[in-house]
Protein backbone atom coordinates (compact mmCIF):
# COMPACT_ATOMS: atom_id res chain seq x y z
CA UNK A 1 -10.30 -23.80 -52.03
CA UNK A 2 -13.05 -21.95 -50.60
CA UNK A 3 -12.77 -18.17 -51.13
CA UNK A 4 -15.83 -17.29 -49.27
CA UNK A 5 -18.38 -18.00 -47.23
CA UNK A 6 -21.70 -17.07 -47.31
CA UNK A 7 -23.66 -18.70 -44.63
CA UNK A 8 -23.33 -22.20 -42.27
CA UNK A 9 -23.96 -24.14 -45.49
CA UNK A 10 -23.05 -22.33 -48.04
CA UNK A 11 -19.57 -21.16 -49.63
CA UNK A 12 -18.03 -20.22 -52.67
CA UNK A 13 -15.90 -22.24 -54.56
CA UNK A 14 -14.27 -20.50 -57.99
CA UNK A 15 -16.26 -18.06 -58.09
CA UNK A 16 -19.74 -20.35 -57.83
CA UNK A 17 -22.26 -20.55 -54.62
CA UNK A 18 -22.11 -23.61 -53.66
CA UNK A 19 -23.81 -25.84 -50.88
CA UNK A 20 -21.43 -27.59 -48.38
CA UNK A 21 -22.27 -30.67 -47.49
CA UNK A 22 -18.38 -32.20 -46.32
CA UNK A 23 -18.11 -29.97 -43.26
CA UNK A 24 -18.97 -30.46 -39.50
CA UNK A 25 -20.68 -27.59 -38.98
CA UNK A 26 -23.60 -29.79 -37.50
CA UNK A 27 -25.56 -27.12 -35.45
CA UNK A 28 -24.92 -24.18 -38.00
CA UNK A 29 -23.58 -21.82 -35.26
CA UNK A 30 -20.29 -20.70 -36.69
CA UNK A 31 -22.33 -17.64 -38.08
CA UNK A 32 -24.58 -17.85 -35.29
CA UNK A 33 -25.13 -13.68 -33.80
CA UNK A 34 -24.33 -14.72 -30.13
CA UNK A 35 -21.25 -16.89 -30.85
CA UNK A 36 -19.52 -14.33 -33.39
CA UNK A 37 -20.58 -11.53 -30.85
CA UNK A 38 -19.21 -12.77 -27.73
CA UNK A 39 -15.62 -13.97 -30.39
CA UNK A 40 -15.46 -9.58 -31.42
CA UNK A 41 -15.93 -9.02 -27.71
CA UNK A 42 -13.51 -11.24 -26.19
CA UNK A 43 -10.91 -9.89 -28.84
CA UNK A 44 -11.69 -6.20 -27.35
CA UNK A 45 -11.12 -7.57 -23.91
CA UNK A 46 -8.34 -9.49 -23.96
CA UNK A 47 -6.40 -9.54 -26.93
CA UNK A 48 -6.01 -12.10 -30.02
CA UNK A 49 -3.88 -14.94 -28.29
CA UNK A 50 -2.45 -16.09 -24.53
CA UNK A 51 1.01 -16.07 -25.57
CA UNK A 52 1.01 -19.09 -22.70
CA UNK A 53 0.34 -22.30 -21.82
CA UNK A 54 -2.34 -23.07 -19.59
CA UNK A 55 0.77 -23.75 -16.54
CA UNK A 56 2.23 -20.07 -17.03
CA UNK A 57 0.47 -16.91 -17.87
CA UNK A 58 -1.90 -18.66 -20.55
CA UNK A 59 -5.09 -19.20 -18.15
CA UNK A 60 -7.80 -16.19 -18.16
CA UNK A 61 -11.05 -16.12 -16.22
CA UNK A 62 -12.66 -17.36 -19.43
CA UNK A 63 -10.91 -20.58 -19.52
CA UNK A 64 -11.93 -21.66 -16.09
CA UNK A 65 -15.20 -20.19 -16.70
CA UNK A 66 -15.83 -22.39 -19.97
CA UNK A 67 -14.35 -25.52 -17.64
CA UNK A 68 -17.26 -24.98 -14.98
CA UNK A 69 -19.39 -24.71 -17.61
CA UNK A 70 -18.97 -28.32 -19.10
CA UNK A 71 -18.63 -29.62 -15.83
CA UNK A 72 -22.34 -27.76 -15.06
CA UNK A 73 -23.50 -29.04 -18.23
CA UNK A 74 -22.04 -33.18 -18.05
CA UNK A 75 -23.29 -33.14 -14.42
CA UNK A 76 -19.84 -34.25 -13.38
CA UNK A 77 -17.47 -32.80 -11.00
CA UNK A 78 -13.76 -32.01 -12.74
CA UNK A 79 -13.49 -30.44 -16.77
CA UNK A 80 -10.54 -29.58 -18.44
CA UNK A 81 -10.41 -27.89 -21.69
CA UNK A 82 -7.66 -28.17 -24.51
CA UNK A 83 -6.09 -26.08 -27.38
CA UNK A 84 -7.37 -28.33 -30.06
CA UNK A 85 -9.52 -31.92 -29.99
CA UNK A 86 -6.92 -34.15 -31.23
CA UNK A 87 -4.61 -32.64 -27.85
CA UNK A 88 -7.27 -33.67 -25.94
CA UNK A 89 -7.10 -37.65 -26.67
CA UNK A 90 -3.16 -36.70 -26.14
CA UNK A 91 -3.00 -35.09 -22.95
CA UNK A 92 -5.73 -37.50 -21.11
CA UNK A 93 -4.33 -41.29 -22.45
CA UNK A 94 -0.57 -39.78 -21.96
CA UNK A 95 -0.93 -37.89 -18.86
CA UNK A 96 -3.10 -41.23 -17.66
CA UNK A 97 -1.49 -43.84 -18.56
CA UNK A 98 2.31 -45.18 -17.65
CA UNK A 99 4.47 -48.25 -17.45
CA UNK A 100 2.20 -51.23 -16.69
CA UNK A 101 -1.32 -50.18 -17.42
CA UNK A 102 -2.77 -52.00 -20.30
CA UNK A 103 -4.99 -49.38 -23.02
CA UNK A 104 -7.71 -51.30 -25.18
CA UNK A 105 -8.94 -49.31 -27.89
CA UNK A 106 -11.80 -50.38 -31.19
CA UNK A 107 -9.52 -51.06 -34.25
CA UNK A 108 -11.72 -48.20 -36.20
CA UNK A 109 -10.71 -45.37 -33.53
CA UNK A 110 -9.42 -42.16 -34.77
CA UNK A 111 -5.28 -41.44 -35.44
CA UNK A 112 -5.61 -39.12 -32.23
CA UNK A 113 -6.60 -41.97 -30.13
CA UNK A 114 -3.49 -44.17 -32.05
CA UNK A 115 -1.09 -41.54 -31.59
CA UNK A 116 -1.73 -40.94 -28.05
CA UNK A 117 -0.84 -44.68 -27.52
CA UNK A 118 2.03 -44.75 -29.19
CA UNK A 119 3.79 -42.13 -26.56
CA UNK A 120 2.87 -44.26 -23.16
CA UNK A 121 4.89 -47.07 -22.39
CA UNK A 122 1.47 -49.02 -21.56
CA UNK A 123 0.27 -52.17 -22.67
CA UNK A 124 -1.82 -51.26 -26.15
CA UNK A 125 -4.02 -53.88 -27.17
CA UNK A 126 -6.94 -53.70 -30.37
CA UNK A 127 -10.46 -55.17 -30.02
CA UNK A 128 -12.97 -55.70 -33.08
CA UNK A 129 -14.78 -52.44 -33.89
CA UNK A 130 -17.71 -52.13 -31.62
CA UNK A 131 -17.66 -55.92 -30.42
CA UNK A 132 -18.07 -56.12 -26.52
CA UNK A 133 -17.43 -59.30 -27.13
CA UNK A 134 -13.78 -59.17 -28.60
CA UNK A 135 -13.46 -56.76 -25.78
CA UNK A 136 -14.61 -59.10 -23.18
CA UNK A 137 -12.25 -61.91 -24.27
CA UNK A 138 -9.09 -59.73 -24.33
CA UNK A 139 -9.89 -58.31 -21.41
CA UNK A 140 -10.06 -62.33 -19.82
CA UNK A 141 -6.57 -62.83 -21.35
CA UNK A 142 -4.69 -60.31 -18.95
CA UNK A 143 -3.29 -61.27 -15.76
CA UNK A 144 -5.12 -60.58 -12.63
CA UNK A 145 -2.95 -57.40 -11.48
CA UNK A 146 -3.60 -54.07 -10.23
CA UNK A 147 -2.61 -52.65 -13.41
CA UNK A 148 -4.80 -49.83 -14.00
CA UNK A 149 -7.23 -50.79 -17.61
CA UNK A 150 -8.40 -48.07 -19.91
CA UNK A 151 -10.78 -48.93 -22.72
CA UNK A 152 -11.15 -46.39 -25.04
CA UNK A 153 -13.64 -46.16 -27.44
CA UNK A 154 -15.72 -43.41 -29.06
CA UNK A 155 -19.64 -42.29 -29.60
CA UNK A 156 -20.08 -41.73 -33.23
CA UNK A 157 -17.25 -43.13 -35.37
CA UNK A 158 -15.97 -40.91 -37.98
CA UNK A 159 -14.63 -43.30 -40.19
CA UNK A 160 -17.64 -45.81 -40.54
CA UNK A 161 -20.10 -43.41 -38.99
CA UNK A 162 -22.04 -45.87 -37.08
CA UNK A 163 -22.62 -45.79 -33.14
CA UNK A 164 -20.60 -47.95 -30.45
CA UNK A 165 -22.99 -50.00 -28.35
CA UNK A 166 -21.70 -48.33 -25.43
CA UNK A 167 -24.16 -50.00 -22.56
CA UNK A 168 -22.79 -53.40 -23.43
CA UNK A 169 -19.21 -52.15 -23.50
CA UNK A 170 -19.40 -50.73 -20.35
CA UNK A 171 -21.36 -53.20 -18.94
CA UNK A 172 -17.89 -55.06 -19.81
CA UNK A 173 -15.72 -53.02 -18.34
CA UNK A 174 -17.25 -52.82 -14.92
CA UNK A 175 -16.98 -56.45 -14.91
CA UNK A 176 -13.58 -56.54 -15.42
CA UNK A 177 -12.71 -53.76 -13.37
CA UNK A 178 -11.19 -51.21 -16.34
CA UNK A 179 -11.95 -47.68 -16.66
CA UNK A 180 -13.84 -46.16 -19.68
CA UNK A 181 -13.22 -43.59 -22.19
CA UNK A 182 -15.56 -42.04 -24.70
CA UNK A 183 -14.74 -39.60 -27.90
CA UNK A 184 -17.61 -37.95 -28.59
CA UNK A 185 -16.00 -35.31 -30.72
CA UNK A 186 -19.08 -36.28 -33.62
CA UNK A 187 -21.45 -36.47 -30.97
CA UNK A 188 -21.45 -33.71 -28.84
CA UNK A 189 -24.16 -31.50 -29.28
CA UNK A 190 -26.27 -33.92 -32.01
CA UNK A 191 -26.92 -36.93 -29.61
CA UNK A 192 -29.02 -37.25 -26.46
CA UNK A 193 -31.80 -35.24 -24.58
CA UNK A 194 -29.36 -32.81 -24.06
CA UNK A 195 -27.00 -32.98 -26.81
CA UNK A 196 -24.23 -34.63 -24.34
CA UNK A 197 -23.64 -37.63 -26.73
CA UNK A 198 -24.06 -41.36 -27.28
CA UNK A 199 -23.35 -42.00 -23.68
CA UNK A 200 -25.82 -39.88 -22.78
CA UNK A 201 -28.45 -41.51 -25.41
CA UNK A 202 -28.17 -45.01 -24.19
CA UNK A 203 -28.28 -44.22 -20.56
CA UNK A 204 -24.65 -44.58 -19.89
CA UNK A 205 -23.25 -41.33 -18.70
CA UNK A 206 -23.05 -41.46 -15.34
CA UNK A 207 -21.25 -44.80 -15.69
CA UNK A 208 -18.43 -43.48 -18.00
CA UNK A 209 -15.39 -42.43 -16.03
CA UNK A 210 -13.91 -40.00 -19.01
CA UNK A 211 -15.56 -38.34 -21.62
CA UNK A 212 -14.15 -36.59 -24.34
CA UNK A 213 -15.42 -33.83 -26.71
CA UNK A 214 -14.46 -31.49 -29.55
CA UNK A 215 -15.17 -27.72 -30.23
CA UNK A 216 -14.44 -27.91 -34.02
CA UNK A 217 -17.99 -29.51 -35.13
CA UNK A 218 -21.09 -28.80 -33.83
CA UNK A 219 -19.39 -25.99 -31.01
CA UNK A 220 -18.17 -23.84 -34.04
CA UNK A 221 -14.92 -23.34 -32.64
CA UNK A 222 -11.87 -25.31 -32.10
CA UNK A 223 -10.42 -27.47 -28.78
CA UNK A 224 -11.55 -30.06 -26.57
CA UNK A 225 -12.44 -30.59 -23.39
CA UNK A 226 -12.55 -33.68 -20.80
CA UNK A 227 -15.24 -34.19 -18.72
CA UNK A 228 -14.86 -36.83 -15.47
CA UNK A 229 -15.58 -37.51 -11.41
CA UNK A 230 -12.42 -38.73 -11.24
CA UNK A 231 -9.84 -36.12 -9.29
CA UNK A 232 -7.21 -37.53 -11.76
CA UNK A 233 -8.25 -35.10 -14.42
CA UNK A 234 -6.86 -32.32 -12.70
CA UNK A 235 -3.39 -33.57 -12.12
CA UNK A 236 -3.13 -33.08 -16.21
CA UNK A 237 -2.53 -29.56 -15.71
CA UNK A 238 1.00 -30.38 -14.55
CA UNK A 239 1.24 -34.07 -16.09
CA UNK A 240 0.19 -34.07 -19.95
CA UNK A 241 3.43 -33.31 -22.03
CA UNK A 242 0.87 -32.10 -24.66
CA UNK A 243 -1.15 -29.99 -22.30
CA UNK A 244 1.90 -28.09 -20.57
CA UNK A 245 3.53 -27.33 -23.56
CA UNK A 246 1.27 -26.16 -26.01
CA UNK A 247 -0.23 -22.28 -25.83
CA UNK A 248 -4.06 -21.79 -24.24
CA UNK A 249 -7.22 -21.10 -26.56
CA UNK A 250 -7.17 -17.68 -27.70
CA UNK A 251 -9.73 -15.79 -26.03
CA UNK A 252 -11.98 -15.12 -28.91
CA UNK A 253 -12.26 -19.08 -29.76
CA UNK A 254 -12.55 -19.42 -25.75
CA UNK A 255 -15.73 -16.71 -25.68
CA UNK A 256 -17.19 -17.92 -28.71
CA UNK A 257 -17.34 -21.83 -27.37
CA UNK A 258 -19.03 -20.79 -24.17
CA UNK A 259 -21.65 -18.65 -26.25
CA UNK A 260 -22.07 -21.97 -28.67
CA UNK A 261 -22.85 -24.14 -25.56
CA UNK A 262 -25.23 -21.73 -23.99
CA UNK A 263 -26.76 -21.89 -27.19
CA UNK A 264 -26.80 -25.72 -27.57
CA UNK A 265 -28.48 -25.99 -24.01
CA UNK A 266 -31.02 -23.23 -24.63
CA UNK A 267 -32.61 -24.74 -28.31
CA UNK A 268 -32.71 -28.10 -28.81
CA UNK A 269 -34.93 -27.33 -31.40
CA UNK A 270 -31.38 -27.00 -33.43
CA UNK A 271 -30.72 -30.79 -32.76
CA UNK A 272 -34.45 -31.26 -34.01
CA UNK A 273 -33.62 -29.68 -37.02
CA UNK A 274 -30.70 -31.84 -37.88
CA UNK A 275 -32.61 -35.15 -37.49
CA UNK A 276 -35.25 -33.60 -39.42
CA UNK A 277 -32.62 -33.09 -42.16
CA UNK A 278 -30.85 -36.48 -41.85
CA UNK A 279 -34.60 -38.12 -41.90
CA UNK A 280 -35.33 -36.15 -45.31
CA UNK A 281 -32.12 -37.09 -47.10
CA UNK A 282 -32.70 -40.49 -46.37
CA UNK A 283 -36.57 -40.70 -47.71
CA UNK A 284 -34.83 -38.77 -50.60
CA UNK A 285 -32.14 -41.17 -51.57
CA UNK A 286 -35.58 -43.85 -51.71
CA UNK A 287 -37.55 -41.32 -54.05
CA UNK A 288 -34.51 -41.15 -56.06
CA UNK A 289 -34.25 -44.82 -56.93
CA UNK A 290 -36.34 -45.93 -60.40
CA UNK A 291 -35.90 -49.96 -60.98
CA UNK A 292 -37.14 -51.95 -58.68
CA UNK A 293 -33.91 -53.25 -58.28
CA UNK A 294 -32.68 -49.86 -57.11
CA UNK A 295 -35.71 -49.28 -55.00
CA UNK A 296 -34.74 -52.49 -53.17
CA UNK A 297 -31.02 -51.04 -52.59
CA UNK A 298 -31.55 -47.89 -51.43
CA UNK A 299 -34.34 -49.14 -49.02
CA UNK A 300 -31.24 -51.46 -47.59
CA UNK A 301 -29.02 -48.63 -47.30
CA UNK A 302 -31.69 -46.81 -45.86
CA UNK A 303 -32.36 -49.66 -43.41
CA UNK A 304 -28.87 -50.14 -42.58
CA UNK A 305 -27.65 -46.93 -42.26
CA UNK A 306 -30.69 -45.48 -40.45
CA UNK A 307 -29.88 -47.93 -38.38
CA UNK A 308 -26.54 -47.41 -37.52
CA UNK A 309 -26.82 -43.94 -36.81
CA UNK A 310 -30.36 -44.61 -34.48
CA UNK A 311 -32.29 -42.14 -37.09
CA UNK A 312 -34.67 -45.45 -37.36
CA UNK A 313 -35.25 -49.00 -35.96
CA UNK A 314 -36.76 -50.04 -39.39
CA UNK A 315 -37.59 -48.20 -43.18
CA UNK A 316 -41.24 -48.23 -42.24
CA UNK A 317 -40.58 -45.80 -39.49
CA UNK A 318 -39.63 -42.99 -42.23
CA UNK A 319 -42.99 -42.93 -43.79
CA UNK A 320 -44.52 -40.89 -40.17
């Protein structure tokens, strides 16, 4: 249990400081002065909760405001934003999909992305994880139909956390007509020029038809939002179950969200700091090793990983 905390990195755990290194808090901003300020100020303003749902009384300025605001920031024209993350992947593959569409999803994606499957009465079908290949053949298998496709995938895995080759994926999908979806809950705000994800780091963005983020990591808050061109999104106000019937964000997690994104899209120097850690963790866990047979591992974790998570094409990049 953590009884306090004493900074973005730092907490105390019976009764000792001690550094946290198992939370999400990528960007540090759960402390940060504009994001707690505009939290106290929204409580002043509007009160601690909504006591609504986003289709009665539970939609405030601030929640549309924080929608424009994604939409400004993704460059795309429709945003809706959700109570938590893991509501998000609900509302959007349950409001989306019905009898007679046909969801692919990667075998590794999260229990959000599962669970939201399991309450359409659409086709679900697994690919191998990150294979555009498996993809490509299941995709050949279905019937030619109008049956809307959705293949969802996400940015940054959480469970393996290595990086979907998104360009050939939807280089895929546009081939065989089917509709994308990318989770970038653990990549919003730590990947591309302007912290907009994987999609956004491989060139892919404006070729994604939904894309899917988190507030609980590196926004410091908690929710989600979808991002899309497609005028579908909106129709989720009044078709996903878990949309209508769950209260809004409160407006102090609302306020503090907005505040964390102007933040994000004012100092990337934030998202060069946490390469900058990731590259020095990984030159440590070389330094560490004594035997040359441990030398040799860590250098092929090192090579792997880096990798996998696009800190480095090769080890010998580290050493600039």
């Amino acid at each position: 249990m953590i009884e306090r905390v004493l900074g973005p990195g730092e907490v105390v755990i019976a009764g000792r400081p001690t550094l946290m290194f198992g939370s999400n808090n990528y960007l540090g901003l759960t402390l940060h002065p504009d994001v707690t300020e505009a939290a106290r100020r929204a409580i002043l303003e509007y009160g601690t909760g909504t006591t609504g749902s986003r289709t009665a009384n539970g939609t405030l300025g601030i929640h549309e405001d924080l929608e424009r605001e994604f939409a400004d920031w993704f460059g795309k024209r429709h945003a809706i934003i959700f109570s938590t993350g893991y509501q998000a992947n609900l509302s959007l593959i349950g409001g989306l999909c019905g009898a007679g569409d046909v969801i692919l999803i990667d075998r590794d994606s999260h229990a959000s992305i599962y669970d939201a499957t399991r309450q359409t009465a659409a086709q679900v079908i697994g690919f191998r994880h990150n294979s555009a290949e498996s993809l490509r053949k299941k995709l050949e298998r279905l019937p030619a139909s109008g049956r809307n496709r959705l293949v969802v995938v996400e940015g940054l895995y959480s469970i393996r956390g290595d990086v979907a080759p998104l360009r050939d994926i939807v280089d895929v999908c546009r081939s065989h007509g089917a509709y994308v979806l990318v989770d970038e809950a653990h990549s919003l705000g730590t990947y591309g020029r302007t912290g907009l994800g994987c999609a956004e780091d491989q060139g892919v963005l404006d070729q994604v038809d939904f894309v899917v983020g988190t507030f609980s990591k590196s926004l410091a808050g908690i929710g989600g939002v979808c991002v899309s061109n497609h005028s579908e999104l909106r129709a989720l106000h009044f078709l996903a179950r878990a949309y209508v019937f769950t209260a809004s964000g409160s407006p102090s997690n609302v306020a503090s969200v907005s505040a964390a994104v102007k933040v994000v899209r004012t100092h990337p120097e934030l998202r060069d700091q946490l390469w900058a850690n990731v590259r020095r963790v990984l030159r440590a866990s070389c330094s560490a090793a004594h035997t040359p047979e441990q030398l040799t591992k860590a250098l092929d974790i090192l090579g792997r990983v880096g990798a996998e998570i696009g800190v480095t094409r090769a080890v010998g990049s580290l050493s600039s």
